[in-house]
PDB file of N, CA and C in Angstrom:
ATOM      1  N   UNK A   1       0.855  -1.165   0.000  1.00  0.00           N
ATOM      2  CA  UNK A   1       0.000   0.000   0.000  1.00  0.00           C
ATOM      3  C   UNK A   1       0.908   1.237   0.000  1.00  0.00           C
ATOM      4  N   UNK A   2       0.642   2.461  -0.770  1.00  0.00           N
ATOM      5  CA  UNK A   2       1.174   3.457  -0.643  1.00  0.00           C
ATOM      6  C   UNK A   2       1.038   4.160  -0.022  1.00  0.00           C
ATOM      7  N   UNK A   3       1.868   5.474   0.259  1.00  0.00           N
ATOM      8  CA  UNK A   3       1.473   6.539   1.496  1.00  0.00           C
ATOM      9  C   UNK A   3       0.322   7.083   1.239  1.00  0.00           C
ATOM     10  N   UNK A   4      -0.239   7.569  -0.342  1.00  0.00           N
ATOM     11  CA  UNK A   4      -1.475   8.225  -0.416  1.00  0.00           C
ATOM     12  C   UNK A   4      -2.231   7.383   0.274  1.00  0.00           C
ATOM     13  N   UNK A   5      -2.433   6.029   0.031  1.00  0.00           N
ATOM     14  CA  UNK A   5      -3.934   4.799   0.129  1.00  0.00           C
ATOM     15  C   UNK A   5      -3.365   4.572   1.310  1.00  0.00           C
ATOM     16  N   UNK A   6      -2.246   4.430   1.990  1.00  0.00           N
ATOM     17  CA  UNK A   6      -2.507   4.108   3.586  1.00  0.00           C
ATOM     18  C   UNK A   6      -2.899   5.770   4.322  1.00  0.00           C
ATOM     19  N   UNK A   7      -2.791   6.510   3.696  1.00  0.00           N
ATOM     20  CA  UNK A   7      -3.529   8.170   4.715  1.00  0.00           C
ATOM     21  C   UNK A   7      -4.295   8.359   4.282  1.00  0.00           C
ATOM     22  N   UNK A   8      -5.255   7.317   3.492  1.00  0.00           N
ATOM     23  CA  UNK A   8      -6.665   7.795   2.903  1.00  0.00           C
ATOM     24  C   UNK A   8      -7.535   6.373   4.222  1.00  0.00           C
ATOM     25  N   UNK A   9      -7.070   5.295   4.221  1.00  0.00           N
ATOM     26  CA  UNK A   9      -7.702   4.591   5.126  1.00  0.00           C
ATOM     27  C   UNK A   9      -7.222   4.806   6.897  1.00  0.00           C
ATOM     28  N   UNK A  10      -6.207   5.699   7.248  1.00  0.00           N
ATOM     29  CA  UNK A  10      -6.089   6.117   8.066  1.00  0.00           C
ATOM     30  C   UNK A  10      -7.199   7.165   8.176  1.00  0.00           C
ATOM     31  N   UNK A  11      -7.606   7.780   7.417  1.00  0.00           N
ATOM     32  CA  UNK A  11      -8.372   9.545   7.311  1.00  0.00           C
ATOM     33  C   UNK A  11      -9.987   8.650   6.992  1.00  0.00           C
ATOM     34  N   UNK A  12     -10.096   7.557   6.448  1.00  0.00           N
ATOM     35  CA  UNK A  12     -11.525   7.002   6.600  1.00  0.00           C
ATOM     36  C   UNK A  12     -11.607   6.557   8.274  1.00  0.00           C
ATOM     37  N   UNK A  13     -10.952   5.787   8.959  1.00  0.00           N
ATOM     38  CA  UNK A  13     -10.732   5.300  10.181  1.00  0.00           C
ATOM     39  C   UNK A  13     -11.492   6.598  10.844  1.00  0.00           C
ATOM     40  N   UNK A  14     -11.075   7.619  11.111  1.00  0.00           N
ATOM     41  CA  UNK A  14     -11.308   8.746  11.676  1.00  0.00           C
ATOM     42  C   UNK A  14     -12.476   9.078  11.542  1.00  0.00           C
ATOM     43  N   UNK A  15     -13.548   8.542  10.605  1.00  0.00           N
ATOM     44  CA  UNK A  15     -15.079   8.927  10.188  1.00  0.00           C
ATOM     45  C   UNK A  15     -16.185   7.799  10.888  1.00  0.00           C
ATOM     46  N   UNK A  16     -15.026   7.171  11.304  1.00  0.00           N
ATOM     47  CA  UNK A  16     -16.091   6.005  11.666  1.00  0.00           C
ATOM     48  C   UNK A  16     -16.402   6.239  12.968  1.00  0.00           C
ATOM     49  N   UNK A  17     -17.459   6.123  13.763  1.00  0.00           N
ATOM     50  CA  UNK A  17     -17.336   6.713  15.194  1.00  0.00           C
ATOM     51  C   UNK A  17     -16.874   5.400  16.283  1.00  0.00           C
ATOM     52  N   UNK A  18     -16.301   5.626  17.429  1.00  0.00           N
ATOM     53  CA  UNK A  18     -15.655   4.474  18.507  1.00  0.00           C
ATOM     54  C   UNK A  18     -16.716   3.402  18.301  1.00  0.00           C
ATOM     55  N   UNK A  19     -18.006   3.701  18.320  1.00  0.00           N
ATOM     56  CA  UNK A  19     -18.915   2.616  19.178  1.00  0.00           C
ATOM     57  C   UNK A  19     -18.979   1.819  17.524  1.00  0.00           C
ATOM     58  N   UNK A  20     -19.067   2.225  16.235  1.00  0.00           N
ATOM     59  CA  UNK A  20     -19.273   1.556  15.164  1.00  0.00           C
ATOM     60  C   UNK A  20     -17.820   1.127  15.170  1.00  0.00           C
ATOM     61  N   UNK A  21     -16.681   1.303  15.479  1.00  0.00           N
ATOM     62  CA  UNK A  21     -15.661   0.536  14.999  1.00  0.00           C
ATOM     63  C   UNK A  21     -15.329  -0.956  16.206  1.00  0.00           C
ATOM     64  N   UNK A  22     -15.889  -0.713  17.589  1.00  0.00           N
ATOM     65  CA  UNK A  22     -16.296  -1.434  18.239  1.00  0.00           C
ATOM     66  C   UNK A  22     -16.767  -2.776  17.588  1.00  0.00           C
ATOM     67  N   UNK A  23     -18.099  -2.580  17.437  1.00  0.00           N
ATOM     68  CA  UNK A  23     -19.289  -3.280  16.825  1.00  0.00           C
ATOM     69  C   UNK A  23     -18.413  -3.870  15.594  1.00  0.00           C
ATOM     70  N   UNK A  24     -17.645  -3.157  14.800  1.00  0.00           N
ATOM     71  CA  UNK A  24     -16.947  -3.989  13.702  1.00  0.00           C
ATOM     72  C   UNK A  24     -15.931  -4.753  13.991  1.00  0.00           C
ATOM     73  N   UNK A  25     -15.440  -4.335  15.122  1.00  0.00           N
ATOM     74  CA  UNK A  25     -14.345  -5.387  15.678  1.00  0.00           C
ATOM     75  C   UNK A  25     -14.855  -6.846  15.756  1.00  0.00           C
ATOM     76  N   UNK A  26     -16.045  -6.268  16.817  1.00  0.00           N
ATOM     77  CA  UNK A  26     -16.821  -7.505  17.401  1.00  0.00           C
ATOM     78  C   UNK A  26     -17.391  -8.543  16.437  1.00  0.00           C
ATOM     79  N   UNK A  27     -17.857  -7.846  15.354  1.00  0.00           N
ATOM     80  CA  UNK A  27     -18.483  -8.907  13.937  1.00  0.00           C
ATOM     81  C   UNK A  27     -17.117  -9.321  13.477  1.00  0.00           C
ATOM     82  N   UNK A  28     -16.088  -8.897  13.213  1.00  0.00           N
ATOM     83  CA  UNK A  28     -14.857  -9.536  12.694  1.00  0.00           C
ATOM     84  C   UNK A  28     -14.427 -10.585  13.633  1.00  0.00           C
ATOM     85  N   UNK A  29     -14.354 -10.630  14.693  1.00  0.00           N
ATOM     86  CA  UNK A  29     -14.366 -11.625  15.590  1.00  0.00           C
ATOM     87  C   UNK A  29     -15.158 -12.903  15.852  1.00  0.00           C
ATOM     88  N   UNK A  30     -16.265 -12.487  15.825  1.00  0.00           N
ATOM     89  CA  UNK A  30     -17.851 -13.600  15.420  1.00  0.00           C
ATOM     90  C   UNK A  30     -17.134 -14.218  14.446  1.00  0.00           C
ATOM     91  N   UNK A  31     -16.997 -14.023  13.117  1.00  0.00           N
ATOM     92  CA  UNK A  31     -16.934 -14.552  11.892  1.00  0.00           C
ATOM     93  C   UNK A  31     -15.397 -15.627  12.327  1.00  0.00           C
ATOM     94  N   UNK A  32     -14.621 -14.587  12.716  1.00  0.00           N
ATOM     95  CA  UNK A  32     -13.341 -15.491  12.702  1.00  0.00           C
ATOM     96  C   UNK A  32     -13.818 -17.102  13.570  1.00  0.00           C
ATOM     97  N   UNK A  33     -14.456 -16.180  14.509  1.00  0.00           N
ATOM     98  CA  UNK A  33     -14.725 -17.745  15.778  1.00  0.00           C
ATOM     99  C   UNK A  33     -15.300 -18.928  14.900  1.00  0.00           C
ATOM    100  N   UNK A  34     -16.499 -18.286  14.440  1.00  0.00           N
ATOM    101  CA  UNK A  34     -17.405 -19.401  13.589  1.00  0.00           C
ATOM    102  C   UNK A  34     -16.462 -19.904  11.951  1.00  0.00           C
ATOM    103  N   UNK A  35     -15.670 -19.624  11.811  1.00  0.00           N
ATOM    104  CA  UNK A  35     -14.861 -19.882  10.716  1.00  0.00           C
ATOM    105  C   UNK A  35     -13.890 -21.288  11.040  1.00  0.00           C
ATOM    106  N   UNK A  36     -13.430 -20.533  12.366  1.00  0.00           N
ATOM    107  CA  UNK A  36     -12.758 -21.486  12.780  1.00  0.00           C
ATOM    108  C   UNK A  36     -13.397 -22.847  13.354  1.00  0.00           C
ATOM    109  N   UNK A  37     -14.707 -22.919  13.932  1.00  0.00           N
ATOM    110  CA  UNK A  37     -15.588 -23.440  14.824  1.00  0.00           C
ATOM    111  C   UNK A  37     -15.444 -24.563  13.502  1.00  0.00           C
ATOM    112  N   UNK A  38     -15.913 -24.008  11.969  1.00  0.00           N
ATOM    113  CA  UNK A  38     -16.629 -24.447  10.947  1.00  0.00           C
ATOM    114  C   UNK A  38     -15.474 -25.705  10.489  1.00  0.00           C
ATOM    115  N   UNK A  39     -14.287 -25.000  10.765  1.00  0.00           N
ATOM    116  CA  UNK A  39     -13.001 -25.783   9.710  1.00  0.00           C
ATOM    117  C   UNK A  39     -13.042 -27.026  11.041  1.00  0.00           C
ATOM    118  N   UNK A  40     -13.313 -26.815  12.645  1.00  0.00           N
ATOM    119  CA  UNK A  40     -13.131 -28.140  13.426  1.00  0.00           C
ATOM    120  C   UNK A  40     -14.206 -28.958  12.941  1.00  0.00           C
ATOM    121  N   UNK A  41     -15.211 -28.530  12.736  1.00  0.00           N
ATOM    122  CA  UNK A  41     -16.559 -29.475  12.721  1.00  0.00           C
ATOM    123  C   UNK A  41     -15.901 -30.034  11.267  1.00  0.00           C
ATOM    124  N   UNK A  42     -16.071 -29.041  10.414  1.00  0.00           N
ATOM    125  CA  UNK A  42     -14.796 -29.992   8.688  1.00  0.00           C
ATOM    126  C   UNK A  42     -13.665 -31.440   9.217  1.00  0.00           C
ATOM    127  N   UNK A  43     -13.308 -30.949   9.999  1.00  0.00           N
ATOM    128  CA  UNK A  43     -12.146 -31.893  10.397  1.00  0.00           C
ATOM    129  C   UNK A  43     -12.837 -33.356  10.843  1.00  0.00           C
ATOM    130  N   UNK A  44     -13.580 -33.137  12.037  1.00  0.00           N
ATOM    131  CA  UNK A  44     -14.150 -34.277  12.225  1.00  0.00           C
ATOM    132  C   UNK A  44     -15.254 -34.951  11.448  1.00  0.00           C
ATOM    133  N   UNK A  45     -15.929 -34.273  11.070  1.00  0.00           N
ATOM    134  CA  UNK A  45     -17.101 -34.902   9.812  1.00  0.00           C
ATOM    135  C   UNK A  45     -15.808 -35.668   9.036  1.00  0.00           C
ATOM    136  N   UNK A  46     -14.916 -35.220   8.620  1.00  0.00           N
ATOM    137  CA  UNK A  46     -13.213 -36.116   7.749  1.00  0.00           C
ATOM    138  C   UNK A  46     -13.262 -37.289   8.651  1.00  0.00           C
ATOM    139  N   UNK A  47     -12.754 -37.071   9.711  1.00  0.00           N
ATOM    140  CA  UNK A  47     -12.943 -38.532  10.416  1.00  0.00           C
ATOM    141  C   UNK A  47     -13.689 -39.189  10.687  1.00  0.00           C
ATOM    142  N   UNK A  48     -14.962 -38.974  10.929  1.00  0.00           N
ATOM    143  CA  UNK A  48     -16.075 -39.755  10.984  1.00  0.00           C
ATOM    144  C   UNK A  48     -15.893 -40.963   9.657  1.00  0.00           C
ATOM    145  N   UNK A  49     -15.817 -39.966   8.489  1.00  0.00           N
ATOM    146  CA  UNK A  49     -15.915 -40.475   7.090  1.00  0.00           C
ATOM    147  C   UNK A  49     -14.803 -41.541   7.042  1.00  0.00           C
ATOM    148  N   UNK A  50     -13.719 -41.386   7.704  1.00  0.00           N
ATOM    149  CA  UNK A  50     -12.516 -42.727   7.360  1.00  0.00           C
ATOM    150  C   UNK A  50     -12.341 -43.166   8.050  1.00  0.00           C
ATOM    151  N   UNK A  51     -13.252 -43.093   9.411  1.00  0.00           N
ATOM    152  CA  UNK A  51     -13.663 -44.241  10.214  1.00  0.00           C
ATOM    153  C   UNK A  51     -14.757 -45.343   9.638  1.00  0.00           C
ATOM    154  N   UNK A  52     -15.407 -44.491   8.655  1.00  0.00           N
ATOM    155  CA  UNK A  52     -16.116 -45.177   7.967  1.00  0.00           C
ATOM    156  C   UNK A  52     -15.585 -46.442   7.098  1.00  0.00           C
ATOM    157  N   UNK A  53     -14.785 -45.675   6.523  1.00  0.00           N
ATOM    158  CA  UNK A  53     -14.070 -46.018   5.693  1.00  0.00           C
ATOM    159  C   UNK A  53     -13.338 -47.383   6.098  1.00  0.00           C
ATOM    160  N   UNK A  54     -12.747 -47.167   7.124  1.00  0.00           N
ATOM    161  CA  UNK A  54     -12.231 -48.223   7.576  1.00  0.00           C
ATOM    162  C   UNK A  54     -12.552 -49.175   8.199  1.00  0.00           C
ATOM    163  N   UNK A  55     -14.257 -49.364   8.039  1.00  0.00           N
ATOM    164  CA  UNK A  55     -14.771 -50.247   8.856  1.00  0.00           C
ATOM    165  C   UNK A  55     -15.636 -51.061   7.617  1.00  0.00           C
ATOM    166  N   UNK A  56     -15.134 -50.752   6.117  1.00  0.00           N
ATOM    167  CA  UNK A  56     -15.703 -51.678   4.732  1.00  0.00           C
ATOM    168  C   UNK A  56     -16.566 -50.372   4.369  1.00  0.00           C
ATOM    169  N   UNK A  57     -17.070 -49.550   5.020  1.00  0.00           N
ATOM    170  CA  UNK A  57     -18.318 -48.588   4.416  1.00  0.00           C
ATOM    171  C   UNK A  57     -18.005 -48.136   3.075  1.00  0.00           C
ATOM    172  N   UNK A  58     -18.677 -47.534   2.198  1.00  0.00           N
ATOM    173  CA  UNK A  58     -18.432 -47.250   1.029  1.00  0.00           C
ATOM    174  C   UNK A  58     -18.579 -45.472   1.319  1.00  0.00           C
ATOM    175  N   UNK A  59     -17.960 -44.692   1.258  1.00  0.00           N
ATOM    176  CA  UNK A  59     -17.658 -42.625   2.208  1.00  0.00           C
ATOM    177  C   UNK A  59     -18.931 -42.535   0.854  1.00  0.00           C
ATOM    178  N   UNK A  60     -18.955 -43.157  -0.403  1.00  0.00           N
ATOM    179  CA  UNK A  60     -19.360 -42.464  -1.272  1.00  0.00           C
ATOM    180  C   UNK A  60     -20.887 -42.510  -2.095  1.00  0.00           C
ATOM    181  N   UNK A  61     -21.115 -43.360  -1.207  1.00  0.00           N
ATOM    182  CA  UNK A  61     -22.478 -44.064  -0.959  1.00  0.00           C
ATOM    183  C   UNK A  61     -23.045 -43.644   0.594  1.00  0.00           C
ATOM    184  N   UNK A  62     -22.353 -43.565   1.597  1.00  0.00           N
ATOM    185  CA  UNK A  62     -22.812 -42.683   2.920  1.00  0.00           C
ATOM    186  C   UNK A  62     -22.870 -41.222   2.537  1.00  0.00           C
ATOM    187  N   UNK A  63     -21.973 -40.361   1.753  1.00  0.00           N
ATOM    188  CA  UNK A  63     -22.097 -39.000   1.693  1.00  0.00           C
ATOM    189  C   UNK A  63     -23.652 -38.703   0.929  1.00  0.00           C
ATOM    190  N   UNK A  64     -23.520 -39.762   0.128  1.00  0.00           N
ATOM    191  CA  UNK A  64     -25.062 -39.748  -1.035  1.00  0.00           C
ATOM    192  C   UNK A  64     -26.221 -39.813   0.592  1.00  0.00           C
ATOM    193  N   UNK A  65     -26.095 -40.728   1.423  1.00  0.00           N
ATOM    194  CA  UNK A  65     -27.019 -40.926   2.322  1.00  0.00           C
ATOM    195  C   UNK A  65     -27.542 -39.843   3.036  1.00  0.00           C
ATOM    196  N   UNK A  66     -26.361 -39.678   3.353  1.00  0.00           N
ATOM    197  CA  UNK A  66     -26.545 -38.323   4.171  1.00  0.00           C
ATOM    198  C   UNK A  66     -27.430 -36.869   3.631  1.00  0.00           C
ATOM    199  N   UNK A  67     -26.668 -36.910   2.220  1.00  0.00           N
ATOM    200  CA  UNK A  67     -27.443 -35.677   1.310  1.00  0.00           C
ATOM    201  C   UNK A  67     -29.101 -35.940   1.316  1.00  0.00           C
ATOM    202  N   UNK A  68     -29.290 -37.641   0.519  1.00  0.00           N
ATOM    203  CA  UNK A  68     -30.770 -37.272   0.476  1.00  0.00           C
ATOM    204  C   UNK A  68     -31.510 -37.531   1.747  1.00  0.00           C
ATOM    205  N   UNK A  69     -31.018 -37.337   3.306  1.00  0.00           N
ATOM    206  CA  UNK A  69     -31.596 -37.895   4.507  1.00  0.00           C
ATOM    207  C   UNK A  69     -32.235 -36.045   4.792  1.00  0.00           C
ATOM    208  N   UNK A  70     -31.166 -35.099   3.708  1.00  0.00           N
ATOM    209  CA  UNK A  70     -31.796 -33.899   4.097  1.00  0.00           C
ATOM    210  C   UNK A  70     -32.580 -33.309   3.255  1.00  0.00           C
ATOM    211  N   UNK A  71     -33.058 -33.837   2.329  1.00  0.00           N
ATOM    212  CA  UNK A  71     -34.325 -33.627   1.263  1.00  0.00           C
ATOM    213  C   UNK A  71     -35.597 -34.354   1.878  1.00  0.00           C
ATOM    214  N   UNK A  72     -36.759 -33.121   2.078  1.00  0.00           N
ATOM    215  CA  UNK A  72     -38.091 -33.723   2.210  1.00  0.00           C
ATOM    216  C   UNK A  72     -37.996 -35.276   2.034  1.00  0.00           C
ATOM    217  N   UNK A  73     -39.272 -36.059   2.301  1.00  0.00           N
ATOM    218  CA  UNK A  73     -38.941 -37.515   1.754  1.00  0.00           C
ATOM    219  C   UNK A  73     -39.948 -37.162   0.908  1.00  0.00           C
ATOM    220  N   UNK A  74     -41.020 -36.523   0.495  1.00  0.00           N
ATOM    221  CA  UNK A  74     -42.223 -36.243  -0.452  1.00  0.00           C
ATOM    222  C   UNK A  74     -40.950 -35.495  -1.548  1.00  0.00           C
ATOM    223  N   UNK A  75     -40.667 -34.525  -1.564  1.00  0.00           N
ATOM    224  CA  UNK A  75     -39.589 -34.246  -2.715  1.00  0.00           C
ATOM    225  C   UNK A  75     -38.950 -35.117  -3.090  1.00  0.00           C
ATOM    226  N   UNK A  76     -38.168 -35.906  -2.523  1.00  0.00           N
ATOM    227  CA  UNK A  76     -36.702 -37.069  -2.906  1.00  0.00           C
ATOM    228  C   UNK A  76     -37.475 -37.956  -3.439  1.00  0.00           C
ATOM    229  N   UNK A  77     -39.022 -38.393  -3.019  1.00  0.00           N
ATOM    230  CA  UNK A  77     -39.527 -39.578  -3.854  1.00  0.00           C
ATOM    231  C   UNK A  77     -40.470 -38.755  -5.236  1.00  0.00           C
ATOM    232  N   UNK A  78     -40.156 -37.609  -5.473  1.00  0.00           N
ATOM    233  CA  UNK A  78     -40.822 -37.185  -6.723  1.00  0.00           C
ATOM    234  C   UNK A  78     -39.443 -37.154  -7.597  1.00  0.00           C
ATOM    235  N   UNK A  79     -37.973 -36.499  -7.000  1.00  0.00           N
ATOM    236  CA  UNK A  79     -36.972 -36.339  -7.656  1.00  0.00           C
ATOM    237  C   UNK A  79     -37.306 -38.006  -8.120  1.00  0.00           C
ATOM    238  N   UNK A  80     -37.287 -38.797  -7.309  1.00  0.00           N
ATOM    239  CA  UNK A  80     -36.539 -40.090  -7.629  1.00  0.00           C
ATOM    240  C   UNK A  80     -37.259 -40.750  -8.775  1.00  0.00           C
ATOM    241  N   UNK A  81     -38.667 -40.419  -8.717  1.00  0.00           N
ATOM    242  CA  UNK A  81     -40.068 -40.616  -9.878  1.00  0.00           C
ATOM    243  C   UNK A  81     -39.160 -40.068 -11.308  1.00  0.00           C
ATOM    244  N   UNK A  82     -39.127 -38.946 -11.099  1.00  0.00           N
ATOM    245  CA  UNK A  82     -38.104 -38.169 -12.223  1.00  0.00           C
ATOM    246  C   UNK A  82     -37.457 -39.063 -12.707  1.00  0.00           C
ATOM    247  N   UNK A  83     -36.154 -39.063 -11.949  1.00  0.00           N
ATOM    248  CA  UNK A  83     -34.482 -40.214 -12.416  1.00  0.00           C
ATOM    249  C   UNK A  83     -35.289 -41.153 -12.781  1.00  0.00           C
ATOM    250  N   UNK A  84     -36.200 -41.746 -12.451  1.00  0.00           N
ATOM    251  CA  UNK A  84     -36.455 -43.062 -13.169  1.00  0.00           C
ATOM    252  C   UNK A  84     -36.923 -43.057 -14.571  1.00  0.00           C
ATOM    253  N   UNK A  85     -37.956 -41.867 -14.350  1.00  0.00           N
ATOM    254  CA  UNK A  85     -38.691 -41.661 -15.795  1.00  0.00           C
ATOM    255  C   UNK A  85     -37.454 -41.061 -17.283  1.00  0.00           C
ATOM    256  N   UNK A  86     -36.416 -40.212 -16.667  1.00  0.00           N
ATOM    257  CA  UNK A  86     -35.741 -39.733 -17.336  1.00  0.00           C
ATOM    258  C   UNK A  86     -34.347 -40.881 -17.884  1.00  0.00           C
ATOM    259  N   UNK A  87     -34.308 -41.697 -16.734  1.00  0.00           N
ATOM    260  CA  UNK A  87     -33.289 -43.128 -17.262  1.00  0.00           C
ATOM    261  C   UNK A  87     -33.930 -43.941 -18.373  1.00  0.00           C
ATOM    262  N   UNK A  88     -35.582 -43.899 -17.805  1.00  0.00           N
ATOM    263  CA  UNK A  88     -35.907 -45.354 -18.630  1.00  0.00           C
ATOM    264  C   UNK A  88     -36.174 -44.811 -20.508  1.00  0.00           C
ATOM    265  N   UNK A  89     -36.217 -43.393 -20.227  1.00  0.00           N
ATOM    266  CA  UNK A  89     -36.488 -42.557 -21.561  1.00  0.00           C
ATOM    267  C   UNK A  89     -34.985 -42.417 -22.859  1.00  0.00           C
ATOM    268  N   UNK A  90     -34.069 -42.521 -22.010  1.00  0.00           N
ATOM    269  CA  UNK A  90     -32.775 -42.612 -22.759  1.00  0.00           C
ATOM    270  C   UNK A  90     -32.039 -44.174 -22.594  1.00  0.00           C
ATOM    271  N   UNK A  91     -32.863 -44.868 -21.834  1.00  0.00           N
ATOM    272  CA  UNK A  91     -32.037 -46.357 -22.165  1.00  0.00           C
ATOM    273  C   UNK A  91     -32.852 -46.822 -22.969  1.00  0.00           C
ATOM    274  N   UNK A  92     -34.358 -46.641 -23.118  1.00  0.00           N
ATOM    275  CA  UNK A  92     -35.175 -47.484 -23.384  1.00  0.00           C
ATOM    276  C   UNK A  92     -35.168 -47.134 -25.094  1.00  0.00           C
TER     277      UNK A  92
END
C-alpha cells in the first residue's frame, strides 16, 4: 500500500465513530470464531468419514445418504419418480 492509500484509510478510520468501529471489531471476531468453529466441525465430519471407511463402508455411498436424509422424503420420492422416468427414456 502506498502513502497516499494508507492516509486515505487512516483519514476514513477517523469517520467512523468508537462505538461503530467497536461493533466492527466484534463482527470480525464472530466470523473469525465461527470460521474457525466451521473448519473443526470440517475436520471431524473427515474422520467420521474414514472411520467409515475403515470399517468396509463405502464414504461415497454414505455422503449420497446423508445428502438425500436432508431432502423432504415427499420431494426425494418425486426427484426419484423423475431419475427413473428420465433413465428409462434414454435407455429405453
Amino acid at each position: 500500500m502506498d502513502d497516499a492509500s494508507q492516509s486515505a484509510v487512516t483519514d476514513n478510520s477517523h469517520t467512523i465513530g468508537q462505538a461503530a468501529r467497536e461493533q466492527l471489531k466484534a463482527f470480525v471476531a464472530r466470523i473469525e470464531r465461527l470460521e474457525e468453529d466451521k473448519k473443526q466441525v470440517m475436520d471431524d465430519t473427515k474422520e467420521v468419514y474414514a472411520e467409515a471407511k475403515s470399517m468396509g463402508y463405502d464414504t461415497k455411498i454414505l455422503r449420497k445418504v446423508v445428502a438425500l436424509r436432508k431432502i423432504d422424503r415427499n420431494e426425494r420420492q418425486e426427484a426419484e419418480a423423475l431419475l427413473e422416468l428420465y433413465l428409462g427414456a434414454v435407455e429405453g
